[in-house]
C-alpha atoms as a PDB file:
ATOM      1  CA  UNK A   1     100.820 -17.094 -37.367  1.00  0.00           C
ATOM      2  CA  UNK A   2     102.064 -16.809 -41.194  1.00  0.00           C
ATOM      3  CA  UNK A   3     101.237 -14.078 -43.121  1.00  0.00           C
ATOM      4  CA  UNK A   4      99.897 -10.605 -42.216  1.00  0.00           C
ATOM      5  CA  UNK A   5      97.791 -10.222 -39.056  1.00  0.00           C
ATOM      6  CA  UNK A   6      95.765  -6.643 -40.506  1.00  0.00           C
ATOM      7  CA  UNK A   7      94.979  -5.991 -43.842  1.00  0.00           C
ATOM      8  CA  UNK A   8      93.096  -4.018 -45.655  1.00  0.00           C
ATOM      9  CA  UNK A   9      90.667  -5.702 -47.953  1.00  0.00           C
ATOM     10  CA  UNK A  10      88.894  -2.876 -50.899  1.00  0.00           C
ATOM     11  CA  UNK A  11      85.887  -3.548 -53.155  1.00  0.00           C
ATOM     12  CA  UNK A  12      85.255  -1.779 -56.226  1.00  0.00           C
ATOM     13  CA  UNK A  13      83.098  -1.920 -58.631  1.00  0.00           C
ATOM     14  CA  UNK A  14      83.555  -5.120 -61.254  1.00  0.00           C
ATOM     15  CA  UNK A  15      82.162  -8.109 -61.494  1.00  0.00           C
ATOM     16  CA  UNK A  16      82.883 -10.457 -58.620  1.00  0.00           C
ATOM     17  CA  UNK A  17      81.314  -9.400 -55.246  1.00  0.00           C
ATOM     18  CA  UNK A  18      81.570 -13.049 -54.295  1.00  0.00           C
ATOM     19  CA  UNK A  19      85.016 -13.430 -54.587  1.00  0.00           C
ATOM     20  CA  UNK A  20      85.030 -10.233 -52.060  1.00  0.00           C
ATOM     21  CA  UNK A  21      83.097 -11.773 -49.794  1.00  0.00           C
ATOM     22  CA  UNK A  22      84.876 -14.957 -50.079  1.00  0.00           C
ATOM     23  CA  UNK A  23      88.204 -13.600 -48.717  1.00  0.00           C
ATOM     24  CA  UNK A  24      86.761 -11.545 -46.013  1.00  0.00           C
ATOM     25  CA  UNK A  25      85.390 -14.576 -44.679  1.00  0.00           C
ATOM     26  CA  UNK A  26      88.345 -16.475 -45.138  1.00  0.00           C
ATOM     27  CA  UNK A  27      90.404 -13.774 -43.818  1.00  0.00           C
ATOM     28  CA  UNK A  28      88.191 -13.926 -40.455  1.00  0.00           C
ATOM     29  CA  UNK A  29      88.282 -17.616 -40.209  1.00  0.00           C
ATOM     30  CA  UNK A  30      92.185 -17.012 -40.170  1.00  0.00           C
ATOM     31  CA  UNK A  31      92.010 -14.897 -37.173  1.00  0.00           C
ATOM     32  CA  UNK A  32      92.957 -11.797 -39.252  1.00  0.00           C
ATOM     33  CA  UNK A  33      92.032  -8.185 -38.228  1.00  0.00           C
ATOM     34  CA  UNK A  34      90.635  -6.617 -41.952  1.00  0.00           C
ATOM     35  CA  UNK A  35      90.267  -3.031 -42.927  1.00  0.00           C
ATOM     36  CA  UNK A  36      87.318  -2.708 -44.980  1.00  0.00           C
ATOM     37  CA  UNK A  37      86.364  -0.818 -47.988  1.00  0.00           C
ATOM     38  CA  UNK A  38      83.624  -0.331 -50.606  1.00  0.00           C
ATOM     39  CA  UNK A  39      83.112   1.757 -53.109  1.00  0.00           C
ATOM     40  CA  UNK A  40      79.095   2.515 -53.394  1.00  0.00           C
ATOM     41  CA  UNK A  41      79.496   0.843 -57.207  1.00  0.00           C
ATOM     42  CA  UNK A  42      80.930  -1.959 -55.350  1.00  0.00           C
ATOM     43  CA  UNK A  43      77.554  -2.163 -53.223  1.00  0.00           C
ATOM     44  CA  UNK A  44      75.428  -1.602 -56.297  1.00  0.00           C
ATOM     45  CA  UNK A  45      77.213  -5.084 -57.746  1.00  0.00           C
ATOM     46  CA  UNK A  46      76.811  -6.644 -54.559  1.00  0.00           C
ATOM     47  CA  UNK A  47      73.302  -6.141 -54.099  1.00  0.00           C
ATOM     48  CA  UNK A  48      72.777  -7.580 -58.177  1.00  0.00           C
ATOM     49  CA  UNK A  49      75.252 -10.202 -57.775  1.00  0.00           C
ATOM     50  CA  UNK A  50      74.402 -11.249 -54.180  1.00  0.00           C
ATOM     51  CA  UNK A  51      71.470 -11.451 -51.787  1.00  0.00           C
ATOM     52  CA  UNK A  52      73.927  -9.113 -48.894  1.00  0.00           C
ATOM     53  CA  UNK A  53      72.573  -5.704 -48.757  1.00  0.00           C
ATOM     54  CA  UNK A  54      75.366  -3.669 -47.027  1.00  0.00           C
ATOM     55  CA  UNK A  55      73.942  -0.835 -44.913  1.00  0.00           C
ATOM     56  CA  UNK A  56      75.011   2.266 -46.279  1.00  0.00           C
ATOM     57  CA  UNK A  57      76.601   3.876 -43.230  1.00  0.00           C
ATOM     58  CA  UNK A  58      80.149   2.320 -42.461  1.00  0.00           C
ATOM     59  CA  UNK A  59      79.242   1.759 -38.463  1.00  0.00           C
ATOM     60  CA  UNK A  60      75.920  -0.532 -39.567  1.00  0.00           C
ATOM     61  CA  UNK A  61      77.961  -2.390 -42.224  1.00  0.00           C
ATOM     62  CA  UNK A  62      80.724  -2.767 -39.672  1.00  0.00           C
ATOM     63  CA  UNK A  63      78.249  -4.433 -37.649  1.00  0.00           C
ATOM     64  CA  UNK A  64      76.451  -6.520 -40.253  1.00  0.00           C
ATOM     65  CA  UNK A  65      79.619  -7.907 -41.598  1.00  0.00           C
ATOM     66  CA  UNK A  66      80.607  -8.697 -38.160  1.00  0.00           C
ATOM     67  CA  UNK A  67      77.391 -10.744 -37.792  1.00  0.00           C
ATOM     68  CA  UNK A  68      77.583 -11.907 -41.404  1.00  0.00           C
ATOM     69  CA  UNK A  69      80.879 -13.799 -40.890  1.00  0.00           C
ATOM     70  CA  UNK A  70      81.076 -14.775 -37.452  1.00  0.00           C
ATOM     71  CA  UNK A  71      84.015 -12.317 -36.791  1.00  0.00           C
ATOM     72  CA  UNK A  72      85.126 -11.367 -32.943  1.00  0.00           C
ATOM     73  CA  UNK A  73      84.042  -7.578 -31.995  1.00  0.00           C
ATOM     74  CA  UNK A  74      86.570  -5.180 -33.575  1.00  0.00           C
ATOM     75  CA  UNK A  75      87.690  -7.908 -35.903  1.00  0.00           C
ATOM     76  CA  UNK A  76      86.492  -6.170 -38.784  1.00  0.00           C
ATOM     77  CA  UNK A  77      86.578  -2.106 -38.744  1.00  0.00           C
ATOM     78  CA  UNK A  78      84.751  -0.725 -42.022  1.00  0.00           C
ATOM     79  CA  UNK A  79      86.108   3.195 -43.379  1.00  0.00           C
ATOM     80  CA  UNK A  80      83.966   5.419 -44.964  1.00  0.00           C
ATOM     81  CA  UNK A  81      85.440   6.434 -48.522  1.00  0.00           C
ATOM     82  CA  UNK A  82      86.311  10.125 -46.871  1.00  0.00           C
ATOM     83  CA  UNK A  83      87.957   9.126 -43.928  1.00  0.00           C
ATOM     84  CA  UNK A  84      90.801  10.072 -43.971  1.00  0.00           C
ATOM     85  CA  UNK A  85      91.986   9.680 -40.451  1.00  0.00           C
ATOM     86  CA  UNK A  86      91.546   5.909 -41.057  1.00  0.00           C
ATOM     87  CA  UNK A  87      94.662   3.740 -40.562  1.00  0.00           C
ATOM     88  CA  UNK A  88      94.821   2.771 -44.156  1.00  0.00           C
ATOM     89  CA  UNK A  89      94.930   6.176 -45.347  1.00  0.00           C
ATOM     90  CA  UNK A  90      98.551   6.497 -44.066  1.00  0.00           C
ATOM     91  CA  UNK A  91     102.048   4.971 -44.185  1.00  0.00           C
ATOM     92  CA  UNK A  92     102.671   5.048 -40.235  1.00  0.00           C
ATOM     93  CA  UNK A  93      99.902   2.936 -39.086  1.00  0.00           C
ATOM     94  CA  UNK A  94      98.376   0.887 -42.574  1.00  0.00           C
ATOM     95  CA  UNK A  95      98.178  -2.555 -42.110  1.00  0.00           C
ATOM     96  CA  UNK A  96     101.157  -4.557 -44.269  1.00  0.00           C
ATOM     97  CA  UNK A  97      98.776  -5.981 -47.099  1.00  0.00           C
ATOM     98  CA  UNK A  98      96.127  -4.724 -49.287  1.00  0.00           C
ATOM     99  CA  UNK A  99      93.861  -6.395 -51.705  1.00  0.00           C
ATOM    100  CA  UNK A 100      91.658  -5.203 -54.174  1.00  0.00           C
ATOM    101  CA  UNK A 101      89.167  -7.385 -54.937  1.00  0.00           C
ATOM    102  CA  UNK A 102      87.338  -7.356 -57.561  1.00  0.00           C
ATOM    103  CA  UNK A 103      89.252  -4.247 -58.715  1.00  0.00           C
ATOM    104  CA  UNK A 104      87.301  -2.344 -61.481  1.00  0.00           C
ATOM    105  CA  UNK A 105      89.530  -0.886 -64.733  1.00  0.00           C
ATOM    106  CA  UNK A 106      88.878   2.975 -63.003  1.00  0.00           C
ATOM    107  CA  UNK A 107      90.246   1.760 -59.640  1.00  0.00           C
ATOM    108  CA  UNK A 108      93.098   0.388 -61.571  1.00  0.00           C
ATOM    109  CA  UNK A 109      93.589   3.787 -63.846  1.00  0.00           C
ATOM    110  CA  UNK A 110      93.318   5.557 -60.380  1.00  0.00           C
ATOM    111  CA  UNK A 111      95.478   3.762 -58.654  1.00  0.00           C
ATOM    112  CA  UNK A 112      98.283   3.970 -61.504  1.00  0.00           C
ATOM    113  CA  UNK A 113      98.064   7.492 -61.765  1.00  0.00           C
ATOM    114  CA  UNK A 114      97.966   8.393 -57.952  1.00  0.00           C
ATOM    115  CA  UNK A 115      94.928   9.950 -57.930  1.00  0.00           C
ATOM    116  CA  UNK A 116      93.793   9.583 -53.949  1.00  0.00           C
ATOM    117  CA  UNK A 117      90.544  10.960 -54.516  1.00  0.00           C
ATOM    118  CA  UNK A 118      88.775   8.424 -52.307  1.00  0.00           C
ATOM    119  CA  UNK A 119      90.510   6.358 -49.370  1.00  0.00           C
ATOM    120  CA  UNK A 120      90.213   3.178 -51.414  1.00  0.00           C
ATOM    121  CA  UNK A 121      92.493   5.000 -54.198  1.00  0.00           C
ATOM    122  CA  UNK A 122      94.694   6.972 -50.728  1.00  0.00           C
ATOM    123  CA  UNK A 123      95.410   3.067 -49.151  1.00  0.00           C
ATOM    124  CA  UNK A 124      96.703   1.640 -52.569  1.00  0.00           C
ATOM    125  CA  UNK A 125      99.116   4.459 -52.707  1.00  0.00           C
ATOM    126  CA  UNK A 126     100.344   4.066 -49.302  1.00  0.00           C
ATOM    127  CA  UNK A 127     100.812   0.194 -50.065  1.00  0.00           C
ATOM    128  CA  UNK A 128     102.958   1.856 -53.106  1.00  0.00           C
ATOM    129  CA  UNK A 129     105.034   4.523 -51.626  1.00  0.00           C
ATOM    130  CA  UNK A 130     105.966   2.041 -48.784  1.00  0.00           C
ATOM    131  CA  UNK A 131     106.552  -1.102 -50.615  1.00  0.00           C
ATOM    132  CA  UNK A 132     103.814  -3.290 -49.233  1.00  0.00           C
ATOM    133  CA  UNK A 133     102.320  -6.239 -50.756  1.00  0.00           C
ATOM    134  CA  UNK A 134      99.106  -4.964 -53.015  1.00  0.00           C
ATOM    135  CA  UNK A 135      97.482  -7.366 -54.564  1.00  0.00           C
ATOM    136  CA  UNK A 136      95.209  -6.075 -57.233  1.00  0.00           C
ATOM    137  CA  UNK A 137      92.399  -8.369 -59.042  1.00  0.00           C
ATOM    138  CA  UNK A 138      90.675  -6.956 -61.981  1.00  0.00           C
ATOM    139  CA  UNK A 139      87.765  -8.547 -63.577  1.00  0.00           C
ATOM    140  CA  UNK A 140      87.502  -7.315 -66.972  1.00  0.00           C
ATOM    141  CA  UNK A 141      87.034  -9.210 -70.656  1.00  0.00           C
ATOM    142  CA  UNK A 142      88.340  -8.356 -72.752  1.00  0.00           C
ATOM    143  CA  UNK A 143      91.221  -5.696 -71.199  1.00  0.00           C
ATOM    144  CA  UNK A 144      91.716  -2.860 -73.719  1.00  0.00           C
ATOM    145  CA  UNK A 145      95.588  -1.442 -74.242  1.00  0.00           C
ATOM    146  CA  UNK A 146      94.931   1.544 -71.591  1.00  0.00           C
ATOM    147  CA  UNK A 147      93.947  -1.628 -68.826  1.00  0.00           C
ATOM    148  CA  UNK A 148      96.991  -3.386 -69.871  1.00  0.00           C
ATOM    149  CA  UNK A 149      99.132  -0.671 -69.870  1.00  0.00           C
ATOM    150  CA  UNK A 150      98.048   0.199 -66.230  1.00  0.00           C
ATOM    151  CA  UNK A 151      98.846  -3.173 -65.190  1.00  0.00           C
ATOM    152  CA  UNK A 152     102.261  -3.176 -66.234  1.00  0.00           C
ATOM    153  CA  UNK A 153     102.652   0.068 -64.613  1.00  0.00           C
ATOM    154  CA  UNK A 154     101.556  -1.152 -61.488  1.00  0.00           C
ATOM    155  CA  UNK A 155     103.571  -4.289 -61.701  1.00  0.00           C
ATOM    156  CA  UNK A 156     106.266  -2.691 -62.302  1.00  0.00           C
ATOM    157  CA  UNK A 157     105.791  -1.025 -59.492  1.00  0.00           C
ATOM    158  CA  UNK A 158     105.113  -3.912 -57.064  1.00  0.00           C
ATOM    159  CA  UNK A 159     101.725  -4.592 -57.332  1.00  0.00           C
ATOM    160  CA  UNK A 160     100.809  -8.154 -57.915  1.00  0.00           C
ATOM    161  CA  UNK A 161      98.009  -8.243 -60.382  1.00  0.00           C
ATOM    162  CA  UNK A 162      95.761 -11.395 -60.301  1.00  0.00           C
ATOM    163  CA  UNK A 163      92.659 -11.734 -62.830  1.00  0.00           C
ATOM    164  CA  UNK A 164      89.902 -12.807 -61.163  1.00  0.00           C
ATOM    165  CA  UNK A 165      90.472 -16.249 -63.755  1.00  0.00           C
ATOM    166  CA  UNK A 166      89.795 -19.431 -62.308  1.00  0.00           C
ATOM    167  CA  UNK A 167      91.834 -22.517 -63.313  1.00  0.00           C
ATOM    168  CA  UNK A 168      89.985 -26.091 -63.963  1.00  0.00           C
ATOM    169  CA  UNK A 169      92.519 -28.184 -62.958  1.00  0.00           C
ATOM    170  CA  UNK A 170      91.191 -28.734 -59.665  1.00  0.00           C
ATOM    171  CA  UNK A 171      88.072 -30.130 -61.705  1.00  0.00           C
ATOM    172  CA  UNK A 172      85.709 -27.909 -60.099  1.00  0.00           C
ATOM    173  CA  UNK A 173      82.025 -28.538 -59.526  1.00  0.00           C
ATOM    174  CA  UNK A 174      80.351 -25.499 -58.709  1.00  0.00           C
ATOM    175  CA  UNK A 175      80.350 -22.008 -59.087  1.00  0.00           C
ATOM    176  CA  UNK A 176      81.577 -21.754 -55.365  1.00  0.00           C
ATOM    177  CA  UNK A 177      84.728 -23.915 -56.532  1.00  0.00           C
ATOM    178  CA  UNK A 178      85.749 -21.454 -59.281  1.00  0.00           C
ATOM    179  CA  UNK A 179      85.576 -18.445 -56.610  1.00  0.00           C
ATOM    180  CA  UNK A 180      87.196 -20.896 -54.160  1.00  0.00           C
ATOM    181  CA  UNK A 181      89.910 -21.154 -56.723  1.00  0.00           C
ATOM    182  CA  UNK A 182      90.767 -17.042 -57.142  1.00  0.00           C
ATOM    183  CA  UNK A 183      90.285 -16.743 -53.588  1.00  0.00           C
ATOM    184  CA  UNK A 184      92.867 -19.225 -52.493  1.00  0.00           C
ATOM    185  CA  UNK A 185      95.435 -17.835 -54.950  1.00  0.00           C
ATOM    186  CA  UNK A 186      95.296 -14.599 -53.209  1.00  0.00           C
ATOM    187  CA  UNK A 187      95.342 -16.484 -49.304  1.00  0.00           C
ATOM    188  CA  UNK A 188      98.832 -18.141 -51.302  1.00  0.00           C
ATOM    189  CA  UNK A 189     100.257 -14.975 -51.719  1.00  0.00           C
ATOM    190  CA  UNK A 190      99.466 -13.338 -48.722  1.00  0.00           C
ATOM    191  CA  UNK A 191     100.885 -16.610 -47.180  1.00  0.00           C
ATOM    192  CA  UNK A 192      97.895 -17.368 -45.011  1.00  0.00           C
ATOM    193  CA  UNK A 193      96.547 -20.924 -44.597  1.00  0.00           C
ATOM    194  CA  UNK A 194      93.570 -22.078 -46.890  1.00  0.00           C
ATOM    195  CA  UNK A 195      92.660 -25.470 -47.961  1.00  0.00           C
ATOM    196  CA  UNK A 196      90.379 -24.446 -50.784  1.00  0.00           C
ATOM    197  CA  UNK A 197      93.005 -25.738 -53.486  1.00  0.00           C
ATOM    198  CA  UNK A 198      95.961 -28.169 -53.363  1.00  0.00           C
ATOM    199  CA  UNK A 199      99.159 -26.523 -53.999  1.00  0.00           C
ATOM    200  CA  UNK A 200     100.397 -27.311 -57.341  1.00  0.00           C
ATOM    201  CA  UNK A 201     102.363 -31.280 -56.969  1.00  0.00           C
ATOM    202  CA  UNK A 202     100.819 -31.639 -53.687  1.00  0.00           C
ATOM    203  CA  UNK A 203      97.937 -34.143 -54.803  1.00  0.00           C
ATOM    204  CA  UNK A 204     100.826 -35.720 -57.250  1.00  0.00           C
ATOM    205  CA  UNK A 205     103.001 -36.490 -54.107  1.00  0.00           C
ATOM    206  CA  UNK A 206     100.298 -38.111 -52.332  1.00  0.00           C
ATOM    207  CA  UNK A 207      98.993 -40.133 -54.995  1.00  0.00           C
ATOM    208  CA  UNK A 208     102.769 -41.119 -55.559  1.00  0.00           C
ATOM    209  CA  UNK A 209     103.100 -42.536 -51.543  1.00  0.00           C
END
C-alpha cells in the first residue's frame, strides 16, 4: 500500500463541502482508516452546498458517514471539536497526514498562529511540531495580504498549501470533473492511487505509442 494508511481529514468552513466529501470517499475506496473533523461552520456549508445533513453528535455522524460511503466498521472514527483525548490531538499516536479541506482563511490564521483552541486547530499543530505532511486547501477569492501572508508562513513551515483551483486541461465536463480535479491533486501528494486525472505526460505517452 503507497501512501499513508490513517489520516486525518478536517472540514472548515469555506466554500467547497464537495471537495470534502470527495476525498473522504476516495480515501475509503483506498482502504484508508480517516480521522474526521468538522467544524459546525463546516456543517452549516454542507447542508447549503449539499443535500448531506451530518448529525450533530460525532457517534451519529460516525455512523452516517460510515453508511454514506460504504466504509468497513471503524473505518472512519469522527472527533468531537473538544476531544482532546482523540488520536489527532497528539504527536504520539496522530495519524502521518492531515488535510484540510476546504480550509477557511480563520482556520488558516489559526493554524499559523498556533492557536489550538479547537482539535481541528490542536491536529494541524501536531502535523507542525512533528513534521508531517499537512496539506492545507483554502478556498478564498480574492486572498487579502493577511491570507497570503499566512500561507507563506505555513509553507514555510511545511505545510503544502493547495487552492481549491481546478485546472481545464483535462477538458472537464461537469462540475464533478472540476472537484475530481482538486481532489486528485491532493490523492497525488499524499501518494495514494486515484484515476480521476492523468498525470501530467501520461496521456502524451500513450497517444505517442
Amino acid at each position: 500500500m503507497s501512501g499513508p494508511e490513517r489520516i486525518t481529514l478536517a472540514m472548515t468552513g469555506a466554500s467547497g463541502a464537495q471537495y470534502g466529501l470527495r476525498l473522504l470517499d476516495c480515501l475509503v475506496q483506498e482502504e484508508r482508516e480517516v480521522h474526521f473533523l468538522i467544524s459546525k461552520a463546516a456543517q452549516l456549508v454542507m447542508a447549503t452546498e449539499t443535500d448531506v445533513a451530518l448529525p450533530a453528535k460525532p457517534r451519529a455522524m460516525q455512523a452516517f458517514l460510515t453508511e454514506y460511503t460504504g466504509a468497513a466498521p471503524g473505518q472512519i472514527r469522527v472527533f468531537g471539536q473538544d476531544d482532546w483525548m482523540a488520536p489527532p490531538a497528539s504527536g504520539s499516536s496522530a495519524p502521518a497526514a492531515m488535510v484540510v479541506v476546504p480550509c477557511s482563511t480563520g482556520s488558516l490564521s489559526a493554524i499559523a498562529s498556533g492557536a489550538c483552541n479547537n482539535l481541528i486547530e490542536r491536529a494541524a499543530d501536531v502535523a507542525l511540531k512533528e513534521r508531517r505532511q499537512l496539506i492545507l486547501v483554502p478556498r478564498e477569492a480574492p486572498f487579502s495580504s493577511i491570507h497570503l501572508e499566512h500561507m507563506l508562513k505555513l509553507s514555510n513551515l511545511g505545510a503544502v498549501i493547495l487552492p481549491a483551483a481546478p485546472g481545464f486541461y483535462h477538458q472537464p465536463q461537469s462540475i464533478d470533473d472540476l472537484i475530481d480535479f482538486v481532489v486528485a491533486r491532493i490523492l497525488n501528494l499524499l501518494n495514494i492511487p486515484q484515476d480521476m486525472l492523468p498525470r501530467w505526460g501520461e496521456q502524451h505517452r500513450v497517444s505517442a505509442d
